[in-house]
PDB file of N, CA and C in Angstrom:
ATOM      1  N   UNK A   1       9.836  44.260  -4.996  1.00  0.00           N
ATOM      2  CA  UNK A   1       8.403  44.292  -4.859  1.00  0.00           C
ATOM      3  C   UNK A   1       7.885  42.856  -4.940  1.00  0.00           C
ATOM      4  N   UNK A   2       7.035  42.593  -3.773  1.00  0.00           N
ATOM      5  CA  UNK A   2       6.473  41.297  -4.109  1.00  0.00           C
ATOM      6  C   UNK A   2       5.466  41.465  -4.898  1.00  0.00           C
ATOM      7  N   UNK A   3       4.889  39.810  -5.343  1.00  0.00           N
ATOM      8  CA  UNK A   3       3.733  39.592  -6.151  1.00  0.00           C
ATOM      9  C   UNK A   3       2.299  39.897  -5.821  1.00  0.00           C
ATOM     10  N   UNK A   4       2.581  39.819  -4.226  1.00  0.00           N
ATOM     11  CA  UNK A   4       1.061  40.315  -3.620  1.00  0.00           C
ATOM     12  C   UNK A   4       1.189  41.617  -3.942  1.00  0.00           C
ATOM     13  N   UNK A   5       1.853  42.699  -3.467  1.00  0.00           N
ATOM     14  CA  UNK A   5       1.831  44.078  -3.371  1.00  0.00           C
ATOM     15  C   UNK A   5       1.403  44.402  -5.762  1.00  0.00           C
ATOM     16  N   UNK A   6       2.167  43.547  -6.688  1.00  0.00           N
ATOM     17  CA  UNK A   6       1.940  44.004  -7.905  1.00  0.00           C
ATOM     18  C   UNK A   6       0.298  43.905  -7.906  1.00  0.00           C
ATOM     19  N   UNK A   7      -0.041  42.591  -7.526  1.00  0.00           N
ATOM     20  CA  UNK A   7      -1.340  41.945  -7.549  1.00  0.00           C
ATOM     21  C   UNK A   7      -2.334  43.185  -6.617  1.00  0.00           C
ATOM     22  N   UNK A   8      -1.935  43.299  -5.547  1.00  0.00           N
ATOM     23  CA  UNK A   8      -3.045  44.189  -5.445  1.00  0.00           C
ATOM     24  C   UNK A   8      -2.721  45.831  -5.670  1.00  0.00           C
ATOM     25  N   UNK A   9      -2.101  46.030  -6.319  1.00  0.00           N
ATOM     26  CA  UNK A   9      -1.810  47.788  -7.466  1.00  0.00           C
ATOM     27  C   UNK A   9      -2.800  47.119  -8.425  1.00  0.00           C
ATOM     28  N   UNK A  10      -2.643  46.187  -8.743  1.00  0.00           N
ATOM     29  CA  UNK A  10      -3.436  45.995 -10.426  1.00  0.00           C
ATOM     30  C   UNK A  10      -5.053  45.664  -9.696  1.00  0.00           C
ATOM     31  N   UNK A  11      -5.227  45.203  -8.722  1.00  0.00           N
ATOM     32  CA  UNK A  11      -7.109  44.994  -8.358  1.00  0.00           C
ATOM     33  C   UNK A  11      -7.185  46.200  -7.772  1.00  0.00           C
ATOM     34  N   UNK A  12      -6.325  47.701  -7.289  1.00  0.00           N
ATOM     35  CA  UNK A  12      -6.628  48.962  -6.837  1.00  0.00           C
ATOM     36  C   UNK A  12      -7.209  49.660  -7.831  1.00  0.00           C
ATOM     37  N   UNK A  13      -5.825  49.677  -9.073  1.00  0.00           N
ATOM     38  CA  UNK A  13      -5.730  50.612 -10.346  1.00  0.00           C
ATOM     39  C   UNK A  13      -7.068  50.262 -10.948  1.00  0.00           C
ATOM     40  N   UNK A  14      -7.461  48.803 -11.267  1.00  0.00           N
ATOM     41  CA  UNK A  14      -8.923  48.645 -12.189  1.00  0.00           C
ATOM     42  C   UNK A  14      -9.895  49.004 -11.169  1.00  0.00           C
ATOM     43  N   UNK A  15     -10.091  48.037 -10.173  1.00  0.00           N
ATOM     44  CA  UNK A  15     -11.309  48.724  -9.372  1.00  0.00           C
ATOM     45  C   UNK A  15     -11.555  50.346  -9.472  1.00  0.00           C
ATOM     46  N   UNK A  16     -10.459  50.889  -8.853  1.00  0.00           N
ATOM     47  CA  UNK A  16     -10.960  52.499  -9.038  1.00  0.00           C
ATOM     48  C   UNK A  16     -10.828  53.345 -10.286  1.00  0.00           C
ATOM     49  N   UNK A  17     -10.800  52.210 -11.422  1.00  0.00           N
ATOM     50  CA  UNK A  17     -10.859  53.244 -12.774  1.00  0.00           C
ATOM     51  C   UNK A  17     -10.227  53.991 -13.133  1.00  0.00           C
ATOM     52  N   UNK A  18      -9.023  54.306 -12.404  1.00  0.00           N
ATOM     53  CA  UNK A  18      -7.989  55.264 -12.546  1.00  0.00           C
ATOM     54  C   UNK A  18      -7.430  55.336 -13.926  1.00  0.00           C
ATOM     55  N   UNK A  19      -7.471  54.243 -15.007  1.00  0.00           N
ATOM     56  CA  UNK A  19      -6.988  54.156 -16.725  1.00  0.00           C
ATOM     57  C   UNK A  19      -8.202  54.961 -17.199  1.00  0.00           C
ATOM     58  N   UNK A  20      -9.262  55.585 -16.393  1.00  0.00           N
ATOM     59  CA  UNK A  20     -10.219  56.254 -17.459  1.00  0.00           C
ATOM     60  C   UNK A  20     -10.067  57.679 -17.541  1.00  0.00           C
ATOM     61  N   UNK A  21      -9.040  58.179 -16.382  1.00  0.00           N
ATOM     62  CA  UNK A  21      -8.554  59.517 -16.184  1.00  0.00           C
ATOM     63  C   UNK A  21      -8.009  59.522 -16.347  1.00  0.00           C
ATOM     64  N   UNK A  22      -7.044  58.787 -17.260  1.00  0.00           N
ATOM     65  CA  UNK A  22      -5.380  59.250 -18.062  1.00  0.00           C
ATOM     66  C   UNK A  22      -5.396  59.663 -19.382  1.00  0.00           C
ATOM     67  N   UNK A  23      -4.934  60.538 -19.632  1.00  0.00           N
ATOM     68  CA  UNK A  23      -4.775  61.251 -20.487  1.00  0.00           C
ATOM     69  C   UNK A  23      -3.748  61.439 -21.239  1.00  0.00           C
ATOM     70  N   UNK A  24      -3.208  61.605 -21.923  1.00  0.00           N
ATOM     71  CA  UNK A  24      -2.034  61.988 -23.426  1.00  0.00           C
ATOM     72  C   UNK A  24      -2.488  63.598 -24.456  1.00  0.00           C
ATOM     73  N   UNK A  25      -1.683  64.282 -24.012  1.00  0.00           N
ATOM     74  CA  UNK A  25      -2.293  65.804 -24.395  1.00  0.00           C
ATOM     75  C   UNK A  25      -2.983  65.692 -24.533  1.00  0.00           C
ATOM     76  N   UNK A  26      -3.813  65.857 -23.153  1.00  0.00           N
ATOM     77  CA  UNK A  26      -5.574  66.387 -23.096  1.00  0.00           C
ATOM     78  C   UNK A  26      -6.897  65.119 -23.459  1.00  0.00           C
ATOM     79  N   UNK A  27      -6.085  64.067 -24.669  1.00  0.00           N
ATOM     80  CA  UNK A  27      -6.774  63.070 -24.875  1.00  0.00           C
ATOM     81  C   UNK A  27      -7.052  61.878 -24.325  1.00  0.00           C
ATOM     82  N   UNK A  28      -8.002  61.446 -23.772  1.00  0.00           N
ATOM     83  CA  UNK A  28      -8.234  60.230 -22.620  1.00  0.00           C
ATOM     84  C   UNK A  28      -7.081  58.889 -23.612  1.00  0.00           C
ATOM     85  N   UNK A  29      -6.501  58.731 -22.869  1.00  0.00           N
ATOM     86  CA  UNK A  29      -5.598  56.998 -23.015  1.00  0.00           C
ATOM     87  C   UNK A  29      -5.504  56.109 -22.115  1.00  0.00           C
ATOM     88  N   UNK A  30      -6.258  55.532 -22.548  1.00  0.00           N
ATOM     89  CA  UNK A  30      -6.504  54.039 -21.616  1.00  0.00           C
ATOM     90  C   UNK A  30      -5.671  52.948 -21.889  1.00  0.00           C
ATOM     91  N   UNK A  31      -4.118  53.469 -21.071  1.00  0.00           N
ATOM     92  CA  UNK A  31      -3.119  52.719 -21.099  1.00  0.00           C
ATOM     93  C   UNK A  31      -2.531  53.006 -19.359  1.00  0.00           C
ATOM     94  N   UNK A  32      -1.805  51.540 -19.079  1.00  0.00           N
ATOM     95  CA  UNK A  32      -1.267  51.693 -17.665  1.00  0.00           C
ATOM     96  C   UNK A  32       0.132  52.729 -17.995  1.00  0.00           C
ATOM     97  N   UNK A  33       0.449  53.844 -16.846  1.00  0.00           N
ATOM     98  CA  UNK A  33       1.469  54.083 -17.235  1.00  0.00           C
ATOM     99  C   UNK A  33       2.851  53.655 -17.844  1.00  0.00           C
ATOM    100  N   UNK A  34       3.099  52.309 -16.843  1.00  0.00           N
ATOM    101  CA  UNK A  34       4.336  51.022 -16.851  1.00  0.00           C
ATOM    102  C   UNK A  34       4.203  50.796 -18.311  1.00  0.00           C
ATOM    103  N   UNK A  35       3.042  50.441 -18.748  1.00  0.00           N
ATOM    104  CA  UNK A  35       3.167  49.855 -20.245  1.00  0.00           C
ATOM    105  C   UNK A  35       3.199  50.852 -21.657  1.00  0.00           C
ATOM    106  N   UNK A  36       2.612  52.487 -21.305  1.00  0.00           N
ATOM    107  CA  UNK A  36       3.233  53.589 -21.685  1.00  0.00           C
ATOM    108  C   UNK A  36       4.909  53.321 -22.016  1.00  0.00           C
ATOM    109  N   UNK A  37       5.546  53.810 -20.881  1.00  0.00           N
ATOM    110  CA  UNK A  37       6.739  53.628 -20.897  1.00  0.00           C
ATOM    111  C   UNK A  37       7.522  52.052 -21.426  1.00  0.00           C
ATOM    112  N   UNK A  38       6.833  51.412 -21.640  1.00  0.00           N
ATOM    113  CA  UNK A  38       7.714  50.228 -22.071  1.00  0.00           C
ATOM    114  C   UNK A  38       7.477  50.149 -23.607  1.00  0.00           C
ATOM    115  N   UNK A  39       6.114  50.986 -24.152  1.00  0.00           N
ATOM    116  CA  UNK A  39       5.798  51.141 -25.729  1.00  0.00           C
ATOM    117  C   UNK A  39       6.872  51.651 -26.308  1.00  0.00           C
ATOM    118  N   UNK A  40       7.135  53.077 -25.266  1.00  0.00           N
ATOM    119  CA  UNK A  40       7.640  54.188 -25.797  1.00  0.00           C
ATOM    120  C   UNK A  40       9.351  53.381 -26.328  1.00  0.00           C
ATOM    121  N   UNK A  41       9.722  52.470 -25.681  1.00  0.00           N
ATOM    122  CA  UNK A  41      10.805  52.198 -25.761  1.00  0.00           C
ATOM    123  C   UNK A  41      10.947  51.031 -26.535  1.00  0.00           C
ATOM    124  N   UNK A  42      10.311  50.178 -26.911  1.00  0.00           N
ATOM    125  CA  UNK A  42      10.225  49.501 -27.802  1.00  0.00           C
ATOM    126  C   UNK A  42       9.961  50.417 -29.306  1.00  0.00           C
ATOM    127  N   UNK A  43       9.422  51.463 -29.720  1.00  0.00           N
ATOM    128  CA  UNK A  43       8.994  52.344 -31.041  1.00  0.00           C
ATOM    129  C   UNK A  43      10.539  52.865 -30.623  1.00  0.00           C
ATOM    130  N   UNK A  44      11.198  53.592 -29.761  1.00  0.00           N
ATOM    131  CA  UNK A  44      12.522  53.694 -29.894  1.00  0.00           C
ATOM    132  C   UNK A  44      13.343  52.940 -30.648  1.00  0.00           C
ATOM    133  N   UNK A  45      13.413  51.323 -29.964  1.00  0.00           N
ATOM    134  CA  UNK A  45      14.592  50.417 -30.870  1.00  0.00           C
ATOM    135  C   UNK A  45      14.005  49.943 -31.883  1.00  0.00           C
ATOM    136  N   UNK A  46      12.757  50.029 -32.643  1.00  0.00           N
ATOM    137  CA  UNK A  46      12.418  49.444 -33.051  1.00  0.00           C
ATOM    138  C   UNK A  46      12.479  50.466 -34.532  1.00  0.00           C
ATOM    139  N   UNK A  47      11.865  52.100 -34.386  1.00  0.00           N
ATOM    140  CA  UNK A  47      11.932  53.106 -35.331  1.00  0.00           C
ATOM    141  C   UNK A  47      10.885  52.396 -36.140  1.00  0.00           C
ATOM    142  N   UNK A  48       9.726  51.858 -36.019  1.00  0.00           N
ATOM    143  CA  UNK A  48       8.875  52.087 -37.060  1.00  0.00           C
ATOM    144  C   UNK A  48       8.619  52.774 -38.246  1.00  0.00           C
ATOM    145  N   UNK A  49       8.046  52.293 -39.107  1.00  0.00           N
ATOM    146  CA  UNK A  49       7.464  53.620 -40.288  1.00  0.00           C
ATOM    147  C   UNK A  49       6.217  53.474 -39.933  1.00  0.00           C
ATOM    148  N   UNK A  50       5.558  52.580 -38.966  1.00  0.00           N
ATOM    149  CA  UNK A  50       4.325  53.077 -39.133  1.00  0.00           C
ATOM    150  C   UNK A  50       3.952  51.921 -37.463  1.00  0.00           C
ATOM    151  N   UNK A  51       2.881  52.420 -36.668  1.00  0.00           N
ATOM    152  CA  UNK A  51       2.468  51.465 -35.331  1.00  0.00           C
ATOM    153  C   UNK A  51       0.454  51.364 -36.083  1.00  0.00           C
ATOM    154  N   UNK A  52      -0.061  50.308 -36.291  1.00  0.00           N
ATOM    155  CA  UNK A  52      -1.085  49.491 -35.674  1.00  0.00           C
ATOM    156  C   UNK A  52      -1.512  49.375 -34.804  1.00  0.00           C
ATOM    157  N   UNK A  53      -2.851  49.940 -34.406  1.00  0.00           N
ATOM    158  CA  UNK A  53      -3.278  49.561 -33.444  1.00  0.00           C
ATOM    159  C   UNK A  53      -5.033  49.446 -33.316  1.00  0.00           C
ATOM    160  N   UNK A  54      -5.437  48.646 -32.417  1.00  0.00           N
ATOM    161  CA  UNK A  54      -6.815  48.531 -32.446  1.00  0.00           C
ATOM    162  C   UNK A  54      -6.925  48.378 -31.382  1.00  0.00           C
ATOM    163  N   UNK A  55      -8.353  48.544 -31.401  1.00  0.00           N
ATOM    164  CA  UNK A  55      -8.868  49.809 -29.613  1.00  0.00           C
ATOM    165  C   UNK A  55      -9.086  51.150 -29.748  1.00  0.00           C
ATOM    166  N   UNK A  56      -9.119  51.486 -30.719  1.00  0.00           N
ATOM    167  CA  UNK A  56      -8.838  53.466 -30.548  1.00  0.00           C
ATOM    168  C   UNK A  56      -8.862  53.849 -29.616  1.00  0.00           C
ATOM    169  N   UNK A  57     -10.868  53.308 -29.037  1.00  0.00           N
ATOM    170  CA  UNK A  57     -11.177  54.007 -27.663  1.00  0.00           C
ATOM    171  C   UNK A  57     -11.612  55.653 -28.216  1.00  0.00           C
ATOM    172  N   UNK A  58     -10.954  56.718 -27.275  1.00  0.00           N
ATOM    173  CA  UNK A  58     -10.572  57.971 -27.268  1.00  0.00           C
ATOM    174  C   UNK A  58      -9.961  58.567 -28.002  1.00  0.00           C
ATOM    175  N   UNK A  59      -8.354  57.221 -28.714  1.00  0.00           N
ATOM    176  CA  UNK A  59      -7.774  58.217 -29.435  1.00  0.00           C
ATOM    177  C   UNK A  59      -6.341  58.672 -28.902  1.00  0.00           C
ATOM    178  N   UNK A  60      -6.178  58.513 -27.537  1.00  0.00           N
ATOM    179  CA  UNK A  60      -4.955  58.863 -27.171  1.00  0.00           C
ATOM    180  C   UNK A  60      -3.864  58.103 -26.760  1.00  0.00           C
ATOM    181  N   UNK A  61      -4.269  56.946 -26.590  1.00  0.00           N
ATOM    182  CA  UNK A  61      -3.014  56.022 -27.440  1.00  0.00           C
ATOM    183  C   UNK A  61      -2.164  56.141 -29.005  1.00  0.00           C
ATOM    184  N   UNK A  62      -3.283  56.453 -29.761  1.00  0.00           N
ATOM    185  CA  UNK A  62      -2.837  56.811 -30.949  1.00  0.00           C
ATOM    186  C   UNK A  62      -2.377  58.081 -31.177  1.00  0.00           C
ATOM    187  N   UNK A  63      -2.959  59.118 -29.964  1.00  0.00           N
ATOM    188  CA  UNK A  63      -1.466  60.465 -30.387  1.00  0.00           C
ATOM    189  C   UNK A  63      -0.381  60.002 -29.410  1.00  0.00           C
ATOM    190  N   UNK A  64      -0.422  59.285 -28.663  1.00  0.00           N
ATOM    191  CA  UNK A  64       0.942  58.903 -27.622  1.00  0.00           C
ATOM    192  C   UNK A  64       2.024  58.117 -28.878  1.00  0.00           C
ATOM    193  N   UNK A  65       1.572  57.434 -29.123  1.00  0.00           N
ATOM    194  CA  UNK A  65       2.429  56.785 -30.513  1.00  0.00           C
ATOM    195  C   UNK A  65       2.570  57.856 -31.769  1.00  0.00           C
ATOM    196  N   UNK A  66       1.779  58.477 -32.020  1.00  0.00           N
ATOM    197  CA  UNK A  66       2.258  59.799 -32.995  1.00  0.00           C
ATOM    198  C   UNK A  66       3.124  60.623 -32.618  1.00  0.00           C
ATOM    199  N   UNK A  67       3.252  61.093 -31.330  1.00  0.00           N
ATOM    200  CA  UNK A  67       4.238  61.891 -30.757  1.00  0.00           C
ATOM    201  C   UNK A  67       5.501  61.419 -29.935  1.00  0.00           C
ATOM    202  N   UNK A  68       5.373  60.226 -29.735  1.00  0.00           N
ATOM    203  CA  UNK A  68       6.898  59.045 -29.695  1.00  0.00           C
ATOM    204  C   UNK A  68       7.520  59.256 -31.318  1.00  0.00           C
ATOM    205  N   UNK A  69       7.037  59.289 -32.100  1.00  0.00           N
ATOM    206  CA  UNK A  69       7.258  58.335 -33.857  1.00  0.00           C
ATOM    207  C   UNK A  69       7.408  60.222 -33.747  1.00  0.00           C
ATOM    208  N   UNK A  70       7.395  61.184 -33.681  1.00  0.00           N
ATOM    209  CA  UNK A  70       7.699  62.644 -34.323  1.00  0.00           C
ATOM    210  C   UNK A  70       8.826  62.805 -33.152  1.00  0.00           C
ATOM    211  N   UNK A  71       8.868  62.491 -31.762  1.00  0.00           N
ATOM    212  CA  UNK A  71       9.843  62.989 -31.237  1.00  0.00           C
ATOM    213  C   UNK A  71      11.576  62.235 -31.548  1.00  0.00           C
ATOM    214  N   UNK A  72      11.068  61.044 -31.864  1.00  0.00           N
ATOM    215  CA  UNK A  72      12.432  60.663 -32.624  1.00  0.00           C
ATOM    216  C   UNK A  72      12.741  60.666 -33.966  1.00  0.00           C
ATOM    217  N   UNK A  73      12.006  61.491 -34.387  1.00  0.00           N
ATOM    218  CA  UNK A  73      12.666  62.245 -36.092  1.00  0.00           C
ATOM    219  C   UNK A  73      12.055  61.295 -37.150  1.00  0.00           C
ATOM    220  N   UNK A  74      10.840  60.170 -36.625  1.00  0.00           N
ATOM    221  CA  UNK A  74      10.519  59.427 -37.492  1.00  0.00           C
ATOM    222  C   UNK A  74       9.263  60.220 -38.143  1.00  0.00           C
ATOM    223  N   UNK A  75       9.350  59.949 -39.304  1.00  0.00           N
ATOM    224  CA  UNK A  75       7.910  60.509 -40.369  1.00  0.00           C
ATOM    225  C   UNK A  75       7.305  59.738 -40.575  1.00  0.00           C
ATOM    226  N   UNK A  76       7.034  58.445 -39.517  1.00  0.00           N
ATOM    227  CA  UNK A  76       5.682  57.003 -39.150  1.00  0.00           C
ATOM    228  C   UNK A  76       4.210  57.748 -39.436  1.00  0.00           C
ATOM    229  N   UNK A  77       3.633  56.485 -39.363  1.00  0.00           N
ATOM    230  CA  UNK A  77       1.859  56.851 -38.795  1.00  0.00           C
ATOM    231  C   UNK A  77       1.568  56.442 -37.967  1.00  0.00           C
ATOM    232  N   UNK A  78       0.175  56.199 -37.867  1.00  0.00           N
ATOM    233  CA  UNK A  78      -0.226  55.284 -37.004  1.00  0.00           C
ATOM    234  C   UNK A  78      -1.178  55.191 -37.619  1.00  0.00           C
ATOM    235  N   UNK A  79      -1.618  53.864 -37.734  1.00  0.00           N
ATOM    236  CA  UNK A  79      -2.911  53.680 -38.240  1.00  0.00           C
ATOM    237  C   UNK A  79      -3.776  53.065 -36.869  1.00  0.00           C
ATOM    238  N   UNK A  80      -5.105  53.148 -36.961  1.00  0.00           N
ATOM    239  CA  UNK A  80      -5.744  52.928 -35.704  1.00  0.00           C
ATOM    240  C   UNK A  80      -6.970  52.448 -36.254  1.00  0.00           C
ATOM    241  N   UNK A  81      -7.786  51.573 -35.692  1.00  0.00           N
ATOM    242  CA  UNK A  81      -9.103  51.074 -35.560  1.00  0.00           C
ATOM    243  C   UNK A  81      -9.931  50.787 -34.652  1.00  0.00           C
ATOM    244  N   UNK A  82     -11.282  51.026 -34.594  1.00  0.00           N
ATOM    245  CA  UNK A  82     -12.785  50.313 -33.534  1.00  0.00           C
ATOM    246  C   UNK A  82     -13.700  49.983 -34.215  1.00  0.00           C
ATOM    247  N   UNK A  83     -14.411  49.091 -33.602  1.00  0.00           N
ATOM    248  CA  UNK A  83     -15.747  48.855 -34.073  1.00  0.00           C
ATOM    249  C   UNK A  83     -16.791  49.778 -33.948  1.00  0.00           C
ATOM    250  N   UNK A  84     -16.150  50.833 -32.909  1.00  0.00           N
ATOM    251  CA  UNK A  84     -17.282  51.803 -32.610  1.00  0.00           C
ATOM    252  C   UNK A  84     -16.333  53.428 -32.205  1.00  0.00           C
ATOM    253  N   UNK A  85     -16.706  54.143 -32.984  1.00  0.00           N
ATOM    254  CA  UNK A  85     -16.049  55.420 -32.754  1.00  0.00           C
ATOM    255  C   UNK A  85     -16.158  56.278 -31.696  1.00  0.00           C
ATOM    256  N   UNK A  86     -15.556  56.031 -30.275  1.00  0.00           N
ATOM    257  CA  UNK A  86     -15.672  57.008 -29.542  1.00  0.00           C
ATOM    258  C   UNK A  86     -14.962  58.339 -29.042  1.00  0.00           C
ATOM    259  N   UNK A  87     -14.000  58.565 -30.101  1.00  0.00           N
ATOM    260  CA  UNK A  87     -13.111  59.783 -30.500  1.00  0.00           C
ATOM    261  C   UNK A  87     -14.224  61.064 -30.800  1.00  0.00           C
ATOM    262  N   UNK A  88     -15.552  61.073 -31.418  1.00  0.00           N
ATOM    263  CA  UNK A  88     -16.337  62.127 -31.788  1.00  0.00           C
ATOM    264  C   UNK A  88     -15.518  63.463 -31.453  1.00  0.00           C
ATOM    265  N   UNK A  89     -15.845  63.315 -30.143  1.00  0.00           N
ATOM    266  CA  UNK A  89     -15.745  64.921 -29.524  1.00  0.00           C
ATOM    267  C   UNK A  89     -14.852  64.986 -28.320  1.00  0.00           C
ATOM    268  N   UNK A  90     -13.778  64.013 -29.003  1.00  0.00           N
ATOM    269  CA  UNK A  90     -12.589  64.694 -28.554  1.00  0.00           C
ATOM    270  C   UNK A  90     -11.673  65.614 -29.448  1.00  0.00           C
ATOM    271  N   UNK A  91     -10.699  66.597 -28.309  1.00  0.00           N
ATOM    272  CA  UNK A  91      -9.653  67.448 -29.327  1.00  0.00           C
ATOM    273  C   UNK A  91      -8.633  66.864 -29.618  1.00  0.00           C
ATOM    274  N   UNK A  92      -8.187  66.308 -31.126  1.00  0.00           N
ATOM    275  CA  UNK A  92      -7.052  65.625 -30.925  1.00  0.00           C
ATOM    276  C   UNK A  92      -5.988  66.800 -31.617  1.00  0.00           C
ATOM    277  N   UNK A  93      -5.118  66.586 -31.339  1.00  0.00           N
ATOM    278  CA  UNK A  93      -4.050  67.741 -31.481  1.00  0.00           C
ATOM    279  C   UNK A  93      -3.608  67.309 -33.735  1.00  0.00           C
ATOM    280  N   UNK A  94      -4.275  68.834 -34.219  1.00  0.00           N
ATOM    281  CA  UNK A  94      -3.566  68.794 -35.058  1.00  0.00           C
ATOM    282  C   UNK A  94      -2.222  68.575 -35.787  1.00  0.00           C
ATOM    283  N   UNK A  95      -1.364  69.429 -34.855  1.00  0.00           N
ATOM    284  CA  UNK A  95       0.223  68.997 -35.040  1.00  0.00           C
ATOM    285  C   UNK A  95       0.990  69.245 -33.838  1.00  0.00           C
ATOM    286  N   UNK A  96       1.563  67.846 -33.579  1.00  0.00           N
ATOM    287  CA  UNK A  96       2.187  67.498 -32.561  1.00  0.00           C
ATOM    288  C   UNK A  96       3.323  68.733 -32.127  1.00  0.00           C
TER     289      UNK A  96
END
């Protein structure tokens, strides 16, 4: 893949907003897929007891990392932060 063709996926993907319709069981996550998958695998070798993160946003970054950290047998957290809470009235999944 050339650099033009990455370069213009990344001025397609933001222009058309497409990170605001992704979702993580049901919960909006405003993450690129590519970098999904490269989290997921870093909390793999890495086995946390616990992922940090700031941005909440929605919230579903932080169950995407709760349910990486439970599907590999880890009993982690996640701790999460915003300056502004826009999780309200979303459903976030009681237990993974």
């Amino acid at each position: 893949m050339t650099i033009r063709a990455i370069n213009e996926f990344h001025i397609h993907y933001e222009k058309s907003r497409i990170w605001e319709k992704t979702k993580w069981l049901g919960v909006p996550c405003y993450k690129l897929p590519f970098d999904a998958f490269i989290l997921q695998e870093i909390i793999w070798n890495i086995q946390p007891d616990f992922v940090i993160e700031t941005g909440t946003a929605k919230g579903g970054a932080a169950v995407f990392y709760a349910t990486i950290l439970e599907m590999i047998g880890e009993e982690g957290m996640v701790l999460t932060s915003d300056i502004v809470d826009k999780s309200i009235n979303q459903k976030i999944p009681k237990k993974l």
